[in-house]
PDB file of N, CA and C in Angstrom:
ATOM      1  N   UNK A   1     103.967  98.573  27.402  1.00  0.00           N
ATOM      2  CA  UNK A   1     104.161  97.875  28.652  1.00  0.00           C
ATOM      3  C   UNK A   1     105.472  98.288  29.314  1.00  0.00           C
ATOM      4  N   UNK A   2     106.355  98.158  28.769  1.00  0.00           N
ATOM      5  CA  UNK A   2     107.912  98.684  29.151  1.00  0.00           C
ATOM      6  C   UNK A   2     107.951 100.073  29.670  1.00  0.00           C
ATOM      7  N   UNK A   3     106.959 100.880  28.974  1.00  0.00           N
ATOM      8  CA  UNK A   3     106.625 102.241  29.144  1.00  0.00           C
ATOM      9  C   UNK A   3     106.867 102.699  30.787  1.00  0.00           C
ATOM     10  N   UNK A   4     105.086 101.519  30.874  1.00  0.00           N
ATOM     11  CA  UNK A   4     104.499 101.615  32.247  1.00  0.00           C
ATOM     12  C   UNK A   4     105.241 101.380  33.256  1.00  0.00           C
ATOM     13  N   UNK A   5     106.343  99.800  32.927  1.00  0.00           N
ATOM     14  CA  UNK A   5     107.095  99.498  34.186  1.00  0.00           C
ATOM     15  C   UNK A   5     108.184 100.509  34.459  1.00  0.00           C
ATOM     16  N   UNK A   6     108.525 101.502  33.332  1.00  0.00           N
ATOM     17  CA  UNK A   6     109.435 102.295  33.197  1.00  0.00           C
ATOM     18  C   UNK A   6     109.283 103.469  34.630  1.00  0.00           C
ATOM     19  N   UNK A   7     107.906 103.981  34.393  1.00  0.00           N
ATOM     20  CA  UNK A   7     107.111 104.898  34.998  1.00  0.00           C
ATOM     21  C   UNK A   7     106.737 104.383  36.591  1.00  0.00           C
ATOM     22  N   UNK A   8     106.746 103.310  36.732  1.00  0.00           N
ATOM     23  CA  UNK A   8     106.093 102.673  38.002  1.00  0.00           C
ATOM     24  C   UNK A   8     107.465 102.517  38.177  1.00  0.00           C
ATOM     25  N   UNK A   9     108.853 102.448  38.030  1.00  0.00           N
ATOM     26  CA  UNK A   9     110.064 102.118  38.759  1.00  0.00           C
ATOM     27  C   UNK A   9     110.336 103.601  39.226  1.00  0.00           C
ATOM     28  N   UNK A  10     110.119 104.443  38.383  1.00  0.00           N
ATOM     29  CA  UNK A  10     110.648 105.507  38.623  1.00  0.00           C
ATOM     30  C   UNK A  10     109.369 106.444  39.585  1.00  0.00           C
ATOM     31  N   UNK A  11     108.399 105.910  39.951  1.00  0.00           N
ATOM     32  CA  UNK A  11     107.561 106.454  40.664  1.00  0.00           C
ATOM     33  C   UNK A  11     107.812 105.529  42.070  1.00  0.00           C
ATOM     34  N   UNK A  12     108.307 104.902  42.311  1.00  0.00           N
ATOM     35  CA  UNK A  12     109.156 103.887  43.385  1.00  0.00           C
ATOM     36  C   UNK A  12     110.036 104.890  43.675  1.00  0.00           C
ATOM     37  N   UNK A  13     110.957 104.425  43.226  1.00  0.00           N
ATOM     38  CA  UNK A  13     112.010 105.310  43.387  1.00  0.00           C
ATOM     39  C   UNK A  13     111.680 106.635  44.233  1.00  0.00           C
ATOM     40  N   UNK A  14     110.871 107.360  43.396  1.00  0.00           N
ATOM     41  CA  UNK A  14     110.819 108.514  44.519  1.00  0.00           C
ATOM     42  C   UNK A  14     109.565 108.142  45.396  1.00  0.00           C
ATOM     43  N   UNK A  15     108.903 107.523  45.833  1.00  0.00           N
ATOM     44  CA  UNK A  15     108.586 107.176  46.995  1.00  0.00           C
ATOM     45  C   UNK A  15     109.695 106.586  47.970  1.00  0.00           C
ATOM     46  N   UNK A  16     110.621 105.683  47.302  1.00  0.00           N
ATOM     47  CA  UNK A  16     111.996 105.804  48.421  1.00  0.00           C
ATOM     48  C   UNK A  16     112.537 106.948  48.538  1.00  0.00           C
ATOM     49  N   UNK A  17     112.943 108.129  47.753  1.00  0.00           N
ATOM     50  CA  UNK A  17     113.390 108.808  48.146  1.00  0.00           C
ATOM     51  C   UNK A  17     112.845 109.738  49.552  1.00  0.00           C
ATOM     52  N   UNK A  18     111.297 110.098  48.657  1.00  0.00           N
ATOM     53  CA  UNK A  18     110.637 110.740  50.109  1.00  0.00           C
ATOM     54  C   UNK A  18     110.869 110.021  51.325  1.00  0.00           C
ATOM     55  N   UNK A  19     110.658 108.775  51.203  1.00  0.00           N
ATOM     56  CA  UNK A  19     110.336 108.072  52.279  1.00  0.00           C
ATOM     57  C   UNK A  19     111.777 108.288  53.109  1.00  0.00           C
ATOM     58  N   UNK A  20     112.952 108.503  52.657  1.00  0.00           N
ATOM     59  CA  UNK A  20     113.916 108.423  53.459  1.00  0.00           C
ATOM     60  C   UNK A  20     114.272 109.996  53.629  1.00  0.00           C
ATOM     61  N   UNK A  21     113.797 110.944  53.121  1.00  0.00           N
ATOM     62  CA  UNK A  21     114.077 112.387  53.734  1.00  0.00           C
ATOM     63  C   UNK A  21     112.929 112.606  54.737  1.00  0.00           C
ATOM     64  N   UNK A  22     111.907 111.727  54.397  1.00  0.00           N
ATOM     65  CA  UNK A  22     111.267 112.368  56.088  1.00  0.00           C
ATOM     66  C   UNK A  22     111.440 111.709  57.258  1.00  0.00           C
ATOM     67  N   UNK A  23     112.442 110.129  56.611  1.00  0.00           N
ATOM     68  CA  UNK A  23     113.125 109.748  58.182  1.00  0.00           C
ATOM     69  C   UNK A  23     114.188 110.389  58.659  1.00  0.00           C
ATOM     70  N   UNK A  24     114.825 110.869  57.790  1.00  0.00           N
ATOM     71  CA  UNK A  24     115.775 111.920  58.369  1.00  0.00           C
ATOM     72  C   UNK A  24     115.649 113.309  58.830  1.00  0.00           C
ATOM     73  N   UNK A  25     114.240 113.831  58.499  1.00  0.00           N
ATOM     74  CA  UNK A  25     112.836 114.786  59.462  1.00  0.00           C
ATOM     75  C   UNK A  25     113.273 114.297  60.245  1.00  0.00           C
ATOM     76  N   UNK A  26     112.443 113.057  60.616  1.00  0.00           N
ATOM     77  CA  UNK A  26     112.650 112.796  61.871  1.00  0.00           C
ATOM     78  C   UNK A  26     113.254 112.703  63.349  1.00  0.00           C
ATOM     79  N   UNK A  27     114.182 112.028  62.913  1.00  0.00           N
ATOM     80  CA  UNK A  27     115.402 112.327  63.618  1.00  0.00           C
ATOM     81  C   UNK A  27     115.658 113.830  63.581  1.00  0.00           C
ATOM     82  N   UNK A  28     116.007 114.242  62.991  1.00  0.00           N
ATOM     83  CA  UNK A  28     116.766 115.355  63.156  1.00  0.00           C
ATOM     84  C   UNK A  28     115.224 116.128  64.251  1.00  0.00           C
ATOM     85  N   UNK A  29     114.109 116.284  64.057  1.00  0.00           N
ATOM     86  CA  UNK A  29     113.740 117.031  64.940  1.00  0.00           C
ATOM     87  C   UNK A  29     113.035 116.251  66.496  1.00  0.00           C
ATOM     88  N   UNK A  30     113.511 115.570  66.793  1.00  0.00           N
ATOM     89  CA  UNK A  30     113.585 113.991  67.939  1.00  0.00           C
ATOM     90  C   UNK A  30     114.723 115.091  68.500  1.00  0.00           C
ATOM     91  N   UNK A  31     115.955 115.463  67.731  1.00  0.00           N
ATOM     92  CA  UNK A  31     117.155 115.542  68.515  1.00  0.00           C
ATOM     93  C   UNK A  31     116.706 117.128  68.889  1.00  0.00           C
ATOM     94  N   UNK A  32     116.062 118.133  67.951  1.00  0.00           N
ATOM     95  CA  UNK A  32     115.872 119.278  68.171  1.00  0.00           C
ATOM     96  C   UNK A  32     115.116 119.161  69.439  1.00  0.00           C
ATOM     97  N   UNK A  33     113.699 118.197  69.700  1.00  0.00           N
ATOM     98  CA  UNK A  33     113.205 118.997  70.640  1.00  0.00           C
ATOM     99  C   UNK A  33     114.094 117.762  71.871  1.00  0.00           C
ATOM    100  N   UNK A  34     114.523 117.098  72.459  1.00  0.00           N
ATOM    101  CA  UNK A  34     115.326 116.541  73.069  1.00  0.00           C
ATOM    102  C   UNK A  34     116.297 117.914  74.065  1.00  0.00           C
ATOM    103  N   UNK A  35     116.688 118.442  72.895  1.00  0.00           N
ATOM    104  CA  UNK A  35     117.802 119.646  72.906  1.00  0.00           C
ATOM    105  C   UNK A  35     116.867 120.720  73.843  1.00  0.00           C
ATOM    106  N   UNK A  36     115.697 121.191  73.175  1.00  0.00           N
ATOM    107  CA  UNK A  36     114.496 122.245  73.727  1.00  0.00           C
ATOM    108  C   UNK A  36     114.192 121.488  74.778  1.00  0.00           C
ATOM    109  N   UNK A  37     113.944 120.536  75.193  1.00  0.00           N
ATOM    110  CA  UNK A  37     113.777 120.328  76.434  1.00  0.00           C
ATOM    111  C   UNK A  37     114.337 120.282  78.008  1.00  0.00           C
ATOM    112  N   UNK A  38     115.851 119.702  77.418  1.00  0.00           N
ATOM    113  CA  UNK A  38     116.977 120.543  77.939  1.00  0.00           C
ATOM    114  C   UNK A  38     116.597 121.792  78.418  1.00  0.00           C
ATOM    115  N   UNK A  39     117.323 122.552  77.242  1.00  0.00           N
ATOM    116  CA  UNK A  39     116.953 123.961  77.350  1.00  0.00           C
ATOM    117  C   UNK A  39     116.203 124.608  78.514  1.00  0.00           C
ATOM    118  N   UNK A  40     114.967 123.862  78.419  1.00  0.00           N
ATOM    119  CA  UNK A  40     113.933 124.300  78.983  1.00  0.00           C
ATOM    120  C   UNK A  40     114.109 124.085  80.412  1.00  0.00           C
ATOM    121  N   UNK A  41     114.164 122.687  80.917  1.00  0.00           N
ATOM    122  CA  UNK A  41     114.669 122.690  82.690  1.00  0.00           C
ATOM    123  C   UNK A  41     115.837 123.070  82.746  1.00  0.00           C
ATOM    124  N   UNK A  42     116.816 123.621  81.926  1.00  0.00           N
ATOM    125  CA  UNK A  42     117.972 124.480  82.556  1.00  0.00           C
ATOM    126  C   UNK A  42     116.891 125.664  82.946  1.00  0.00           C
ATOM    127  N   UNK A  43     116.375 126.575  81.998  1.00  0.00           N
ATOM    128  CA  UNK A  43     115.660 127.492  82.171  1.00  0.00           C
ATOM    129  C   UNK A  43     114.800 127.673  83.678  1.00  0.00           C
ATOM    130  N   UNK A  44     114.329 126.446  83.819  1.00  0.00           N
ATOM    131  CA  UNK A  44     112.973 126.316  85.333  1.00  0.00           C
ATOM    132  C   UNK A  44     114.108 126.249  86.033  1.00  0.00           C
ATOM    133  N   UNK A  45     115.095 125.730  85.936  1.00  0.00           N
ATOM    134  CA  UNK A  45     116.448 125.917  87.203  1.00  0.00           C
ATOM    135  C   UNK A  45     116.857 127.259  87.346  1.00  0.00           C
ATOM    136  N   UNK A  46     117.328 128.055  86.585  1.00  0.00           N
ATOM    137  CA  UNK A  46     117.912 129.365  86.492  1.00  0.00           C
ATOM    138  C   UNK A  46     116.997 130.539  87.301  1.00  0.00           C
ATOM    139  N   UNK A  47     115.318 130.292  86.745  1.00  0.00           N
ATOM    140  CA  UNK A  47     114.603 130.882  87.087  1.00  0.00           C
ATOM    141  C   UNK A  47     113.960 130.182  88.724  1.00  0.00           C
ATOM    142  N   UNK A  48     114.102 129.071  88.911  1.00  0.00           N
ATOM    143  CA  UNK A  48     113.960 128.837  90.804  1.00  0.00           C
ATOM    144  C   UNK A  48     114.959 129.641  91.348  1.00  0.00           C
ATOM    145  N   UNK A  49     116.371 129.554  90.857  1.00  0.00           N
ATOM    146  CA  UNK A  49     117.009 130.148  91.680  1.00  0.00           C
ATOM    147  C   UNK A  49     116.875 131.825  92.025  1.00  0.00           C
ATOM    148  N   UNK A  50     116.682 132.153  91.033  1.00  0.00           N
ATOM    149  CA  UNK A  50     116.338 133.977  90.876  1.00  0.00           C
ATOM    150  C   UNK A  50     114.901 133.941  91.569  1.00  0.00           C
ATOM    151  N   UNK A  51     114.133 133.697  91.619  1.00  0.00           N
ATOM    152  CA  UNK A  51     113.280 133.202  92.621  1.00  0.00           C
ATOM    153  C   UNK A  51     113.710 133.174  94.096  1.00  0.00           C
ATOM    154  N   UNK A  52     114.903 132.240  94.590  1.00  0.00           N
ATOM    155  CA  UNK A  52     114.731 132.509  95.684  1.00  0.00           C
ATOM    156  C   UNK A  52     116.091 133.390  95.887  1.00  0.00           C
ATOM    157  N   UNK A  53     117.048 133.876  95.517  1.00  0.00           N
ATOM    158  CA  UNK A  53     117.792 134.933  95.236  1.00  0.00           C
ATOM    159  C   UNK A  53     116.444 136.170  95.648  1.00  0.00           C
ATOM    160  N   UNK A  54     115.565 136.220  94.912  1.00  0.00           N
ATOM    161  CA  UNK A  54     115.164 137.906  94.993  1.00  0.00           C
ATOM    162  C   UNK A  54     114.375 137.824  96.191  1.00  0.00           C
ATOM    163  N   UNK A  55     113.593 136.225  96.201  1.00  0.00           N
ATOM    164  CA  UNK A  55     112.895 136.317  97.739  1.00  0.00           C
ATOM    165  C   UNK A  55     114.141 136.467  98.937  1.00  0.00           C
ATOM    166  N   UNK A  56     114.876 135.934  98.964  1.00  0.00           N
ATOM    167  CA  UNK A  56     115.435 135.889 100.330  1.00  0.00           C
ATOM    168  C   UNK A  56     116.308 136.864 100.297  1.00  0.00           C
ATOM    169  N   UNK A  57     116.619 138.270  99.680  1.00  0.00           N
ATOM    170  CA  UNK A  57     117.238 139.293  99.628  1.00  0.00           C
ATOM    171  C   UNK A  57     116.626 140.269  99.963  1.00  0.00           C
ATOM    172  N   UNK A  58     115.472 140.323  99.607  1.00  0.00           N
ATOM    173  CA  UNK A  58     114.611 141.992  99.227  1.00  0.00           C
ATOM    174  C   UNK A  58     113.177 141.781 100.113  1.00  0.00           C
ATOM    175  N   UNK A  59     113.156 140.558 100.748  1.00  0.00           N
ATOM    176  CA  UNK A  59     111.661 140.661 101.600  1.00  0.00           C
ATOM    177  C   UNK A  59     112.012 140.092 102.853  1.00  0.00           C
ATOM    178  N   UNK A  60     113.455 139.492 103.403  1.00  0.00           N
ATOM    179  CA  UNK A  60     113.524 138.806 104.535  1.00  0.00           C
ATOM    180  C   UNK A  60     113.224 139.869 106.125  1.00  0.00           C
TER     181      UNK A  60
END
């Protein structure tokens, strides 16, 4: 019996453990794509402007 509860604490245990490295997954990739999204409308900004940079230079 002692065995079992031995085995079932320690099979707890690492279900807390998992359980708290994939909340910290979490987060951490919440902040990654947060960051990529950023990224990304800087990007659609950079590229409107070169957009109208090449239109209003080379076809007016």
């Amino acid at each position: 019996m002692t065995e079992k509860i031995t085995r079932i604490n320690s099979s707890v245990g690492n279900i807390e453990k998992i359980t708290r490295q994939n909340s910290s997954d979490a987060e951490e990739f919440a902040s990654s794509s947060q960051e990529m999204n950023a990224q990304a409308e800087q990007m659609m900004a950079f590229i409107g402007e070169l957009a109208t940079l090449a239109g209003g230079n080379g076809r007016g």
